[in-house]
PDB file of N, CA and C in Angstrom:
ATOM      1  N   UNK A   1     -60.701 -43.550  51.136  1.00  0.00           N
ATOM      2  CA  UNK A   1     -59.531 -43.655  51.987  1.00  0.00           C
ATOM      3  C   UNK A   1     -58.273 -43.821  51.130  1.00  0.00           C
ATOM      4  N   UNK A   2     -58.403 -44.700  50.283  1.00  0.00           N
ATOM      5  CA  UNK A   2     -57.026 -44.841  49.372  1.00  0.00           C
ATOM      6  C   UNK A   2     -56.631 -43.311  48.324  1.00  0.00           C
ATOM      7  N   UNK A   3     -58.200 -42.252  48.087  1.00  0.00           N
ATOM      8  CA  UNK A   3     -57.432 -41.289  47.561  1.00  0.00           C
ATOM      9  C   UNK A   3     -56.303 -40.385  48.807  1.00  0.00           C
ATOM     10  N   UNK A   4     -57.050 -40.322  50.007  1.00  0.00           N
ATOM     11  CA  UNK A   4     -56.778 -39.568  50.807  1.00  0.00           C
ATOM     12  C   UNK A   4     -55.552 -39.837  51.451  1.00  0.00           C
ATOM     13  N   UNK A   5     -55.074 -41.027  50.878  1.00  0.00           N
ATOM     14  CA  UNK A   5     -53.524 -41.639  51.356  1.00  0.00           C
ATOM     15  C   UNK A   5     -52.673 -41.341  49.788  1.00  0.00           C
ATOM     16  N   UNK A   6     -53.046 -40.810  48.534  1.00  0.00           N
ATOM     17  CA  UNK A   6     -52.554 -41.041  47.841  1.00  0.00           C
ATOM     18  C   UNK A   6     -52.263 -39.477  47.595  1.00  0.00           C
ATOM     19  N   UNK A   7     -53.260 -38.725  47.937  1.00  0.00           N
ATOM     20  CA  UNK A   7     -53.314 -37.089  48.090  1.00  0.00           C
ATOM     21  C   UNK A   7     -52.012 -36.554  49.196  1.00  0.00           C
ATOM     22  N   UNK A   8     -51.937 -37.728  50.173  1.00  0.00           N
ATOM     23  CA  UNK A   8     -50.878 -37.444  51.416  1.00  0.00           C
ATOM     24  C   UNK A   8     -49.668 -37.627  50.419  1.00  0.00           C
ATOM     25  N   UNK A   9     -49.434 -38.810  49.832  1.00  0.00           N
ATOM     26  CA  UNK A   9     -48.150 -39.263  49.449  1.00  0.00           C
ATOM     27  C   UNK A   9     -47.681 -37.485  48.361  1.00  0.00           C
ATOM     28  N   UNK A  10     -48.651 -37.396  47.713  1.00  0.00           N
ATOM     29  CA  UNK A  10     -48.210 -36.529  46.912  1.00  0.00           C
ATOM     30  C   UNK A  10     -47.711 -35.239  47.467  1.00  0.00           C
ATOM     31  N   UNK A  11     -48.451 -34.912  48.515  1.00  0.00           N
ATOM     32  CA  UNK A  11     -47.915 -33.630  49.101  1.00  0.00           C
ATOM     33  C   UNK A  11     -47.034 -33.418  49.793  1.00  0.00           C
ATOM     34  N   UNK A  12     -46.389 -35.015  50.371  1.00  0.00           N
ATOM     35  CA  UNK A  12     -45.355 -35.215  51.050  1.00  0.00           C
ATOM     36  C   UNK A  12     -44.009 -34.870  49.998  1.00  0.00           C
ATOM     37  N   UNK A  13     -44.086 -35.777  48.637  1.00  0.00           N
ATOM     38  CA  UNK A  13     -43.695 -35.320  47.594  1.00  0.00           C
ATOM     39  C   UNK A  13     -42.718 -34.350  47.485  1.00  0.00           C
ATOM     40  N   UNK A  14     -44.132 -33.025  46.851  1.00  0.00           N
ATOM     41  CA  UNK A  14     -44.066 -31.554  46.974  1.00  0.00           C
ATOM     42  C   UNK A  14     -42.917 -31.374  47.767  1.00  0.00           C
ATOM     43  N   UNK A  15     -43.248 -31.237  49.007  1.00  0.00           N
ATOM     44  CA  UNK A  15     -42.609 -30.820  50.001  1.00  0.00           C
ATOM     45  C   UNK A  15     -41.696 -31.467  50.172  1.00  0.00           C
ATOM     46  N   UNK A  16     -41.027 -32.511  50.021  1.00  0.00           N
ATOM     47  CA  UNK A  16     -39.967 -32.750  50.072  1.00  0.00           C
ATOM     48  C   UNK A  16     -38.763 -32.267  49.146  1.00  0.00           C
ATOM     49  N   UNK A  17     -39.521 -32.191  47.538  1.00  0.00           N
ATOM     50  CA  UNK A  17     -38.878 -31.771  46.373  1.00  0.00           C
ATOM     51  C   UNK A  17     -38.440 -30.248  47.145  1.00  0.00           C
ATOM     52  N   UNK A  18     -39.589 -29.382  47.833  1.00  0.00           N
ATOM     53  CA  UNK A  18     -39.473 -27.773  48.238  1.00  0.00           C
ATOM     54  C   UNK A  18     -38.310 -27.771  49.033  1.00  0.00           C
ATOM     55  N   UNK A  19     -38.188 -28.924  49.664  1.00  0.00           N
ATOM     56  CA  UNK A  19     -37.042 -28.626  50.660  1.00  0.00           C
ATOM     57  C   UNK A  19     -35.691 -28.888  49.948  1.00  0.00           C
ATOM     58  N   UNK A  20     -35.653 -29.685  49.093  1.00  0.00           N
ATOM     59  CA  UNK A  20     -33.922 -29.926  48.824  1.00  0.00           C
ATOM     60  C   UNK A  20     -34.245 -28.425  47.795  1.00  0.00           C
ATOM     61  N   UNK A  21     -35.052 -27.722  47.041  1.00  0.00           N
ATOM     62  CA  UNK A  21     -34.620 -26.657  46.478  1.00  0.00           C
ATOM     63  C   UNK A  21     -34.081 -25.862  47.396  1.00  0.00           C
ATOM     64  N   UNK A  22     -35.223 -25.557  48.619  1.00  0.00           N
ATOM     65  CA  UNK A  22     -34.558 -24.503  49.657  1.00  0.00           C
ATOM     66  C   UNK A  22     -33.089 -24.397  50.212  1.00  0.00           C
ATOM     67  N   UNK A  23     -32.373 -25.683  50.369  1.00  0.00           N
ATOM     68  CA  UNK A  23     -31.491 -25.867  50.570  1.00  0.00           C
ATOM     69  C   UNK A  23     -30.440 -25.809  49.940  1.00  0.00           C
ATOM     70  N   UNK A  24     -30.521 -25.958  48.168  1.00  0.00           N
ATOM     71  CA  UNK A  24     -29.199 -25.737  47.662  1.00  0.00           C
ATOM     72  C   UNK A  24     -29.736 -24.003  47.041  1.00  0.00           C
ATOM     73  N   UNK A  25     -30.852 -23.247  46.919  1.00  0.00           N
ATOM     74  CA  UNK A  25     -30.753 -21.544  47.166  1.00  0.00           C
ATOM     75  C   UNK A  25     -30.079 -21.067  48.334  1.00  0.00           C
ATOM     76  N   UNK A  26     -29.866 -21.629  48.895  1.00  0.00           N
ATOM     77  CA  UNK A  26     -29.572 -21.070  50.347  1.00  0.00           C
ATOM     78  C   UNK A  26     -27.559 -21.257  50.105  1.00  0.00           C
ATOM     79  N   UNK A  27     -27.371 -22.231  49.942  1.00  0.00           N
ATOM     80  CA  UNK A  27     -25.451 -22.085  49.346  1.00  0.00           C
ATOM     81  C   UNK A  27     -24.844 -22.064  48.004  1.00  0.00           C
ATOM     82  N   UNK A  28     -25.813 -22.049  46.897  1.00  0.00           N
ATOM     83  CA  UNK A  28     -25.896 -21.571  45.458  1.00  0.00           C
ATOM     84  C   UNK A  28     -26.580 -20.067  44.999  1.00  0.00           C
ATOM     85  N   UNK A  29     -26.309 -19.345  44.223  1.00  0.00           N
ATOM     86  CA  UNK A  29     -26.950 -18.384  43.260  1.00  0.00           C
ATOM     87  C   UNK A  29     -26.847 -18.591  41.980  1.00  0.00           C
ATOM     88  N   UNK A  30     -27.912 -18.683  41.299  1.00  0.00           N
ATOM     89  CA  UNK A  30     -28.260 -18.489  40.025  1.00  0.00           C
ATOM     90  C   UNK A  30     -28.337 -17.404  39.572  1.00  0.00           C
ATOM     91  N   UNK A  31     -28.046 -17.151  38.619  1.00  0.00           N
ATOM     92  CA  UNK A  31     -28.513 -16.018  37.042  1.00  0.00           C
ATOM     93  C   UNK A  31     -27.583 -16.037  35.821  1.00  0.00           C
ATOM     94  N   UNK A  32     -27.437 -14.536  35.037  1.00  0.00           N
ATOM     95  CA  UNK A  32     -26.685 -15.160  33.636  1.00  0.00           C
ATOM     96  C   UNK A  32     -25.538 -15.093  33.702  1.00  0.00           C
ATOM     97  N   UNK A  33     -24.986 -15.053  34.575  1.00  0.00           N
ATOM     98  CA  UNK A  33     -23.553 -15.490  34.469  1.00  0.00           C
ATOM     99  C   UNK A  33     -23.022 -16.971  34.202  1.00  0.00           C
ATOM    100  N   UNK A  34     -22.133 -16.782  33.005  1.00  0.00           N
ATOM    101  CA  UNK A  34     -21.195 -17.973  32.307  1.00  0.00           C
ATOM    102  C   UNK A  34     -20.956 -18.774  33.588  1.00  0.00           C
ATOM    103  N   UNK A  35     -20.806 -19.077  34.401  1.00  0.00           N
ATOM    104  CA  UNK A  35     -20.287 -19.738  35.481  1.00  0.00           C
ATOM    105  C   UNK A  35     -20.674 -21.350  35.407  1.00  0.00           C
ATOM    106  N   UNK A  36     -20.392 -22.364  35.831  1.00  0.00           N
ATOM    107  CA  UNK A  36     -20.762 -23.942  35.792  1.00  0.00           C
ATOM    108  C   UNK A  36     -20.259 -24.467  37.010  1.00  0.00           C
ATOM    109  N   UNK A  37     -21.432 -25.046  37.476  1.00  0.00           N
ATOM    110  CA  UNK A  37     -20.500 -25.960  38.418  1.00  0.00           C
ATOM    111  C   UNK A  37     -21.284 -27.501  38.827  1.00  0.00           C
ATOM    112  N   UNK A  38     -20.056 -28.434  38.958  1.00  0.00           N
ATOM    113  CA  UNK A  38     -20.724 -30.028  38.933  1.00  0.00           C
ATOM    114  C   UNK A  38     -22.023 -30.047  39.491  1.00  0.00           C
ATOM    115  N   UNK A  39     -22.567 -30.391  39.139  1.00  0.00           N
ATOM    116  CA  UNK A  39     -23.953 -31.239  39.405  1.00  0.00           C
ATOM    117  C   UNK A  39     -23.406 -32.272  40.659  1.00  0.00           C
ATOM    118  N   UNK A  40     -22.505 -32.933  40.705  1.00  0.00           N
ATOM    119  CA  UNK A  40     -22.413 -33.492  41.916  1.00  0.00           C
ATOM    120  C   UNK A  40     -21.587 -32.990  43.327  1.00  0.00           C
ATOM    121  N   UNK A  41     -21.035 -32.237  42.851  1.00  0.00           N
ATOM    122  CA  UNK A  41     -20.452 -31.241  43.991  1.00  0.00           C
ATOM    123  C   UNK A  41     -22.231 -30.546  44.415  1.00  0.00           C
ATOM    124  N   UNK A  42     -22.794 -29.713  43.991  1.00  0.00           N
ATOM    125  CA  UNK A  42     -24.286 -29.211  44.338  1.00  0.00           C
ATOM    126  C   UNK A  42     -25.013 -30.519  45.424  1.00  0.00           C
ATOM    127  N   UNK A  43     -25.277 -32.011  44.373  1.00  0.00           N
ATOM    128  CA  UNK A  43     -25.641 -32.648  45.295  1.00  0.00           C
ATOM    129  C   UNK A  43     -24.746 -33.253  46.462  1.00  0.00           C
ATOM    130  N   UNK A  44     -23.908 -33.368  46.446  1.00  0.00           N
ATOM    131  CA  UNK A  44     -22.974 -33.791  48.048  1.00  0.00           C
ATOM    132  C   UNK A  44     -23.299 -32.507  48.731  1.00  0.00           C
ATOM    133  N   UNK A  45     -23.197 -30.808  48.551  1.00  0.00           N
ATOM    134  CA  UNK A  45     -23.654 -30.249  49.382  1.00  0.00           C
ATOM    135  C   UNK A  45     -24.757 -30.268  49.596  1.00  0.00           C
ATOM    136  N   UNK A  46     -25.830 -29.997  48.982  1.00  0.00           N
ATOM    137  CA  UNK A  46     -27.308 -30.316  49.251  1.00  0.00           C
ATOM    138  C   UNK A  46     -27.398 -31.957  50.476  1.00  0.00           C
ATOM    139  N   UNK A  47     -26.799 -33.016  50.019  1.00  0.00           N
ATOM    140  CA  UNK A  47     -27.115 -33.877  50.712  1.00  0.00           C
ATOM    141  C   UNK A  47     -26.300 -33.666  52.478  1.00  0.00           C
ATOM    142  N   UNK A  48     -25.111 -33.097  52.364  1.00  0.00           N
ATOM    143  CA  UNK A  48     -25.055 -32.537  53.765  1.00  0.00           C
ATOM    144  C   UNK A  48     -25.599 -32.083  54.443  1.00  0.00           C
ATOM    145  N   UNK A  49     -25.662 -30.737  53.906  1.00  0.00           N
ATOM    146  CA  UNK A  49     -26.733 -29.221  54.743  1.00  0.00           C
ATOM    147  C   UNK A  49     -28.592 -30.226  55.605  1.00  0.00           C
ATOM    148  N   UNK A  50     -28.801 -31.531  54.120  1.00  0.00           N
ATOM    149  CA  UNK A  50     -30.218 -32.504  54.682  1.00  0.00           C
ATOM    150  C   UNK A  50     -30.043 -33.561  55.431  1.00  0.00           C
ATOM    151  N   UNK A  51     -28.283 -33.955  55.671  1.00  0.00           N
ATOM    152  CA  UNK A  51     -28.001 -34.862  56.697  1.00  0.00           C
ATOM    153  C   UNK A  51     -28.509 -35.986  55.943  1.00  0.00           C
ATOM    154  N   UNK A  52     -28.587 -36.190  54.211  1.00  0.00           N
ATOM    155  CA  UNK A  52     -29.112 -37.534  53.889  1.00  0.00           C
ATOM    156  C   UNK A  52     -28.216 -38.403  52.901  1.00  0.00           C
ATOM    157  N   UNK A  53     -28.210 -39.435  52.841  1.00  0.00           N
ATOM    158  CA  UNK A  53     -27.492 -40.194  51.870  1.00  0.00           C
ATOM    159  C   UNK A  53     -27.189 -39.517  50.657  1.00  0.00           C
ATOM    160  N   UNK A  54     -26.137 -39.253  50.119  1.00  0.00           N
ATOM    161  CA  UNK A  54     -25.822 -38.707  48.485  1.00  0.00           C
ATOM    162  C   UNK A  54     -25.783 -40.226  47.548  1.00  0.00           C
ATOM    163  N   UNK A  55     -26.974 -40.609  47.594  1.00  0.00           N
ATOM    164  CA  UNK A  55     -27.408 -41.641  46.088  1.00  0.00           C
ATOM    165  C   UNK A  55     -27.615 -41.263  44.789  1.00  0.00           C
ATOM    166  N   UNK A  56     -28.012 -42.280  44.068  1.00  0.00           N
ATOM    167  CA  UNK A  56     -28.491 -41.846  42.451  1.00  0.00           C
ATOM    168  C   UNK A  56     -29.893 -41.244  42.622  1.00  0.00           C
ATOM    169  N   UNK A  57     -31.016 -42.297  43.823  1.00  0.00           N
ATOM    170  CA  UNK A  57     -32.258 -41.319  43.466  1.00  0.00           C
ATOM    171  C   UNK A  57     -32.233 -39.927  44.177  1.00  0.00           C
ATOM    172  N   UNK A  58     -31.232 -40.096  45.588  1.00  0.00           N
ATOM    173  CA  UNK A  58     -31.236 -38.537  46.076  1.00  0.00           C
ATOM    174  C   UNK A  58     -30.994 -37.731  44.771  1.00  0.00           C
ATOM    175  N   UNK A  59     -29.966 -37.990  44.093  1.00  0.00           N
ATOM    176  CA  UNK A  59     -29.533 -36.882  42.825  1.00  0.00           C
ATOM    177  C   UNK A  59     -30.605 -36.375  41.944  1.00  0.00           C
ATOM    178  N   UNK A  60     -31.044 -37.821  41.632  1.00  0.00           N
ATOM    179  CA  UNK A  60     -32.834 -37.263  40.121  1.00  0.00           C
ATOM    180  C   UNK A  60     -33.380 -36.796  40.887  1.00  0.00           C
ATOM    181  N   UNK A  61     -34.125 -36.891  42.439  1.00  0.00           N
ATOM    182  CA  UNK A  61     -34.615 -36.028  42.883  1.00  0.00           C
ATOM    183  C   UNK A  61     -34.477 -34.291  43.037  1.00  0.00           C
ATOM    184  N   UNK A  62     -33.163 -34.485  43.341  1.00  0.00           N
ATOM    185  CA  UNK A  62     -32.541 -32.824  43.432  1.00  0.00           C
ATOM    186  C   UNK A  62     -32.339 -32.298  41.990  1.00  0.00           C
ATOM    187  N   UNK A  63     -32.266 -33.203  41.271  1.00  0.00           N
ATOM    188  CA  UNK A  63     -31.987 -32.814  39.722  1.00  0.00           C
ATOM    189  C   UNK A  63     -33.682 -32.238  39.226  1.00  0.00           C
ATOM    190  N   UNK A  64     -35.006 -33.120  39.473  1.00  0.00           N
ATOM    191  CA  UNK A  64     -36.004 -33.024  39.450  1.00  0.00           C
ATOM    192  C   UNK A  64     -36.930 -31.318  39.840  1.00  0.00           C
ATOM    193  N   UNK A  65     -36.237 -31.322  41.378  1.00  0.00           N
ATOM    194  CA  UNK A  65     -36.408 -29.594  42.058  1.00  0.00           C
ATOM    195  C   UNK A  65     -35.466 -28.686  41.449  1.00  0.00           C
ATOM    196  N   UNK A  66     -34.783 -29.264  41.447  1.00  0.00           N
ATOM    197  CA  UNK A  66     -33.797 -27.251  40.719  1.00  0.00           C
ATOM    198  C   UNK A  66     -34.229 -27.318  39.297  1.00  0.00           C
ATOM    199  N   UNK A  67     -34.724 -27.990  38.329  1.00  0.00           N
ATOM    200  CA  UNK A  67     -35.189 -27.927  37.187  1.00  0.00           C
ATOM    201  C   UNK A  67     -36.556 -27.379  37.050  1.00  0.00           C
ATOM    202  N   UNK A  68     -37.594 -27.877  37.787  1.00  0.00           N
ATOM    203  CA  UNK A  68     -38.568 -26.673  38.501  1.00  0.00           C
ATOM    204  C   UNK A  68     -38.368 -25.407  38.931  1.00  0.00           C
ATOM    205  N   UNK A  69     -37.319 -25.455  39.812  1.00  0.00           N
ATOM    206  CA  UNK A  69     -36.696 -23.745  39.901  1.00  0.00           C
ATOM    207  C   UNK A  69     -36.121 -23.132  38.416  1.00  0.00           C
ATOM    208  N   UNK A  70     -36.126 -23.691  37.702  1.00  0.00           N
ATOM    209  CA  UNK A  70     -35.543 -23.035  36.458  1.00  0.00           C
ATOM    210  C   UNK A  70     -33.990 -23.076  36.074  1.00  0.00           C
ATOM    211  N   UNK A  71     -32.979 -23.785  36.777  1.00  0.00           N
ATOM    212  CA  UNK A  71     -31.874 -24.068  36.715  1.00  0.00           C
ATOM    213  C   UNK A  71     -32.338 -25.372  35.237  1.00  0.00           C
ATOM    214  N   UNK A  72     -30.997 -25.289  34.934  1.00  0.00           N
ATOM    215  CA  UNK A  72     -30.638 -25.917  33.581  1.00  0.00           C
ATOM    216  C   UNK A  72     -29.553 -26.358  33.775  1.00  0.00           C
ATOM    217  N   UNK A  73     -29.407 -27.562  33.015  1.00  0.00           N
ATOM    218  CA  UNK A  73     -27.589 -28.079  33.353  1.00  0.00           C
ATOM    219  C   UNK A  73     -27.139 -28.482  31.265  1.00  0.00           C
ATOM    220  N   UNK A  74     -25.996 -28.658  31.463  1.00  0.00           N
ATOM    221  CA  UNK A  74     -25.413 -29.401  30.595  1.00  0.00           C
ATOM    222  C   UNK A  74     -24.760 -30.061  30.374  1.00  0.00           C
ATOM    223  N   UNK A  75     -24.090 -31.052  29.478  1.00  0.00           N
ATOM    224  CA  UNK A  75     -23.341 -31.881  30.015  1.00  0.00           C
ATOM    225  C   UNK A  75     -21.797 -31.670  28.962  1.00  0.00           C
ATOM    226  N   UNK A  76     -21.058 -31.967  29.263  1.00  0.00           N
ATOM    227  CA  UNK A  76     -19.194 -31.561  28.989  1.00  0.00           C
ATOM    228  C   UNK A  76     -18.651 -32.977  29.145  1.00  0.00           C
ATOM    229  N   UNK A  77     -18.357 -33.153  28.015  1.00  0.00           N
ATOM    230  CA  UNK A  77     -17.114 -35.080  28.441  1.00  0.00           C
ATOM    231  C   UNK A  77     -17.905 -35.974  29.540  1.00  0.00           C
ATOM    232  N   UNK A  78     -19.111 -36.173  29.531  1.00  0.00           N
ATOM    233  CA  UNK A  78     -19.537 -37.199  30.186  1.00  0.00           C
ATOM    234  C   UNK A  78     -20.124 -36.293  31.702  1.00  0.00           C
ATOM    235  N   UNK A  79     -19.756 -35.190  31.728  1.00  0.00           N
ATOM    236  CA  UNK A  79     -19.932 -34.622  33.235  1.00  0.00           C
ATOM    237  C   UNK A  79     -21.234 -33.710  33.318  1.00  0.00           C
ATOM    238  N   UNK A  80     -22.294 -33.468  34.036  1.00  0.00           N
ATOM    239  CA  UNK A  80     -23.005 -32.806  33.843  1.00  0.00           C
ATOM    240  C   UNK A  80     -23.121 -31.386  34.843  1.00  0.00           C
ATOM    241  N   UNK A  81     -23.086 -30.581  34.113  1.00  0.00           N
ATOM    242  CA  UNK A  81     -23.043 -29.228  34.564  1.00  0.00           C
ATOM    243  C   UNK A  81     -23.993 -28.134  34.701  1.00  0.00           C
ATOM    244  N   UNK A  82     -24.414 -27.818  36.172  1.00  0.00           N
ATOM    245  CA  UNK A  82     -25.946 -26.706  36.389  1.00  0.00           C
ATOM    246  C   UNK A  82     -24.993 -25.213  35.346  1.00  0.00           C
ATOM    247  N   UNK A  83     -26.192 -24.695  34.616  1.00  0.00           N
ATOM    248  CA  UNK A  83     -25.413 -23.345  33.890  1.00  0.00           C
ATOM    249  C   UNK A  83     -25.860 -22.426  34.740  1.00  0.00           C
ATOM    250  N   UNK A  84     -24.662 -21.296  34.977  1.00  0.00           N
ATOM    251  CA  UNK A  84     -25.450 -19.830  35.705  1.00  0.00           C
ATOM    252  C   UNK A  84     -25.263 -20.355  37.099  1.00  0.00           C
ATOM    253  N   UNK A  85     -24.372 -21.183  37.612  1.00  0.00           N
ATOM    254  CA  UNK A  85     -24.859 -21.215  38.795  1.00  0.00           C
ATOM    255  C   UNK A  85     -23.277 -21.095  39.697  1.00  0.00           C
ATOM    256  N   UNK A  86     -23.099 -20.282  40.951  1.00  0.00           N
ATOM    257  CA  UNK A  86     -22.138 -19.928  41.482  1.00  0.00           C
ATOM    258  C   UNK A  86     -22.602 -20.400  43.074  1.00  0.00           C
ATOM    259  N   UNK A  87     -21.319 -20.906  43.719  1.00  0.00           N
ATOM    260  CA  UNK A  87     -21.261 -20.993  45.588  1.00  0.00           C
ATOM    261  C   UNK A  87     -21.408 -18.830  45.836  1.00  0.00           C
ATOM    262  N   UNK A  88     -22.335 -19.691  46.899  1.00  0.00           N
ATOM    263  CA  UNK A  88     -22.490 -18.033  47.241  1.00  0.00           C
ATOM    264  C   UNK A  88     -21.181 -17.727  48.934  1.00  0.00           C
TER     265      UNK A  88
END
């Protein structure tokens, strides 16, 4: 019983990570274009479009899924920046 609650937690997880990706593909595009844009502008929209608190763990979380999607960030004077990535 305790794996089968621990198998739940994880897939809840998953799927939760799946959804904040779905959500910032859906008003972002990626590829190689020079382009940058805040990491926290991305999460305040992401946390709108999910109707959820814009916190620090909402952020590592969303930071967590688009890094799985293959997005990359960097960081500039203290600020951290997704590369390749444009408002669609």
């Amino acid at each position: 019983m305790h794996v089968d609650r621990h198998a739940r937690g994880i897939l809840q997880r998953v799927l939760y990570l799946a959804k904040l990706r779905s959500a910032a593909l859906e008003r972002y595009d990626r590829g190689d274009s020079p382009d940058r844009i805040r990491a926290s502008v991305v999460a305040k929209d992401v946390a709108t479009v999910m109707d959820v608190e814009n916190s620090p763990v909402f952020r590592a979380d969303l930071t967590q899924a688009l890094r799985a999607a293959g997005w990359r960030s960097v960081k500039v004077d203290n600020v951290r920046l997704w590369k390749g990535v444009r408002r669609r």
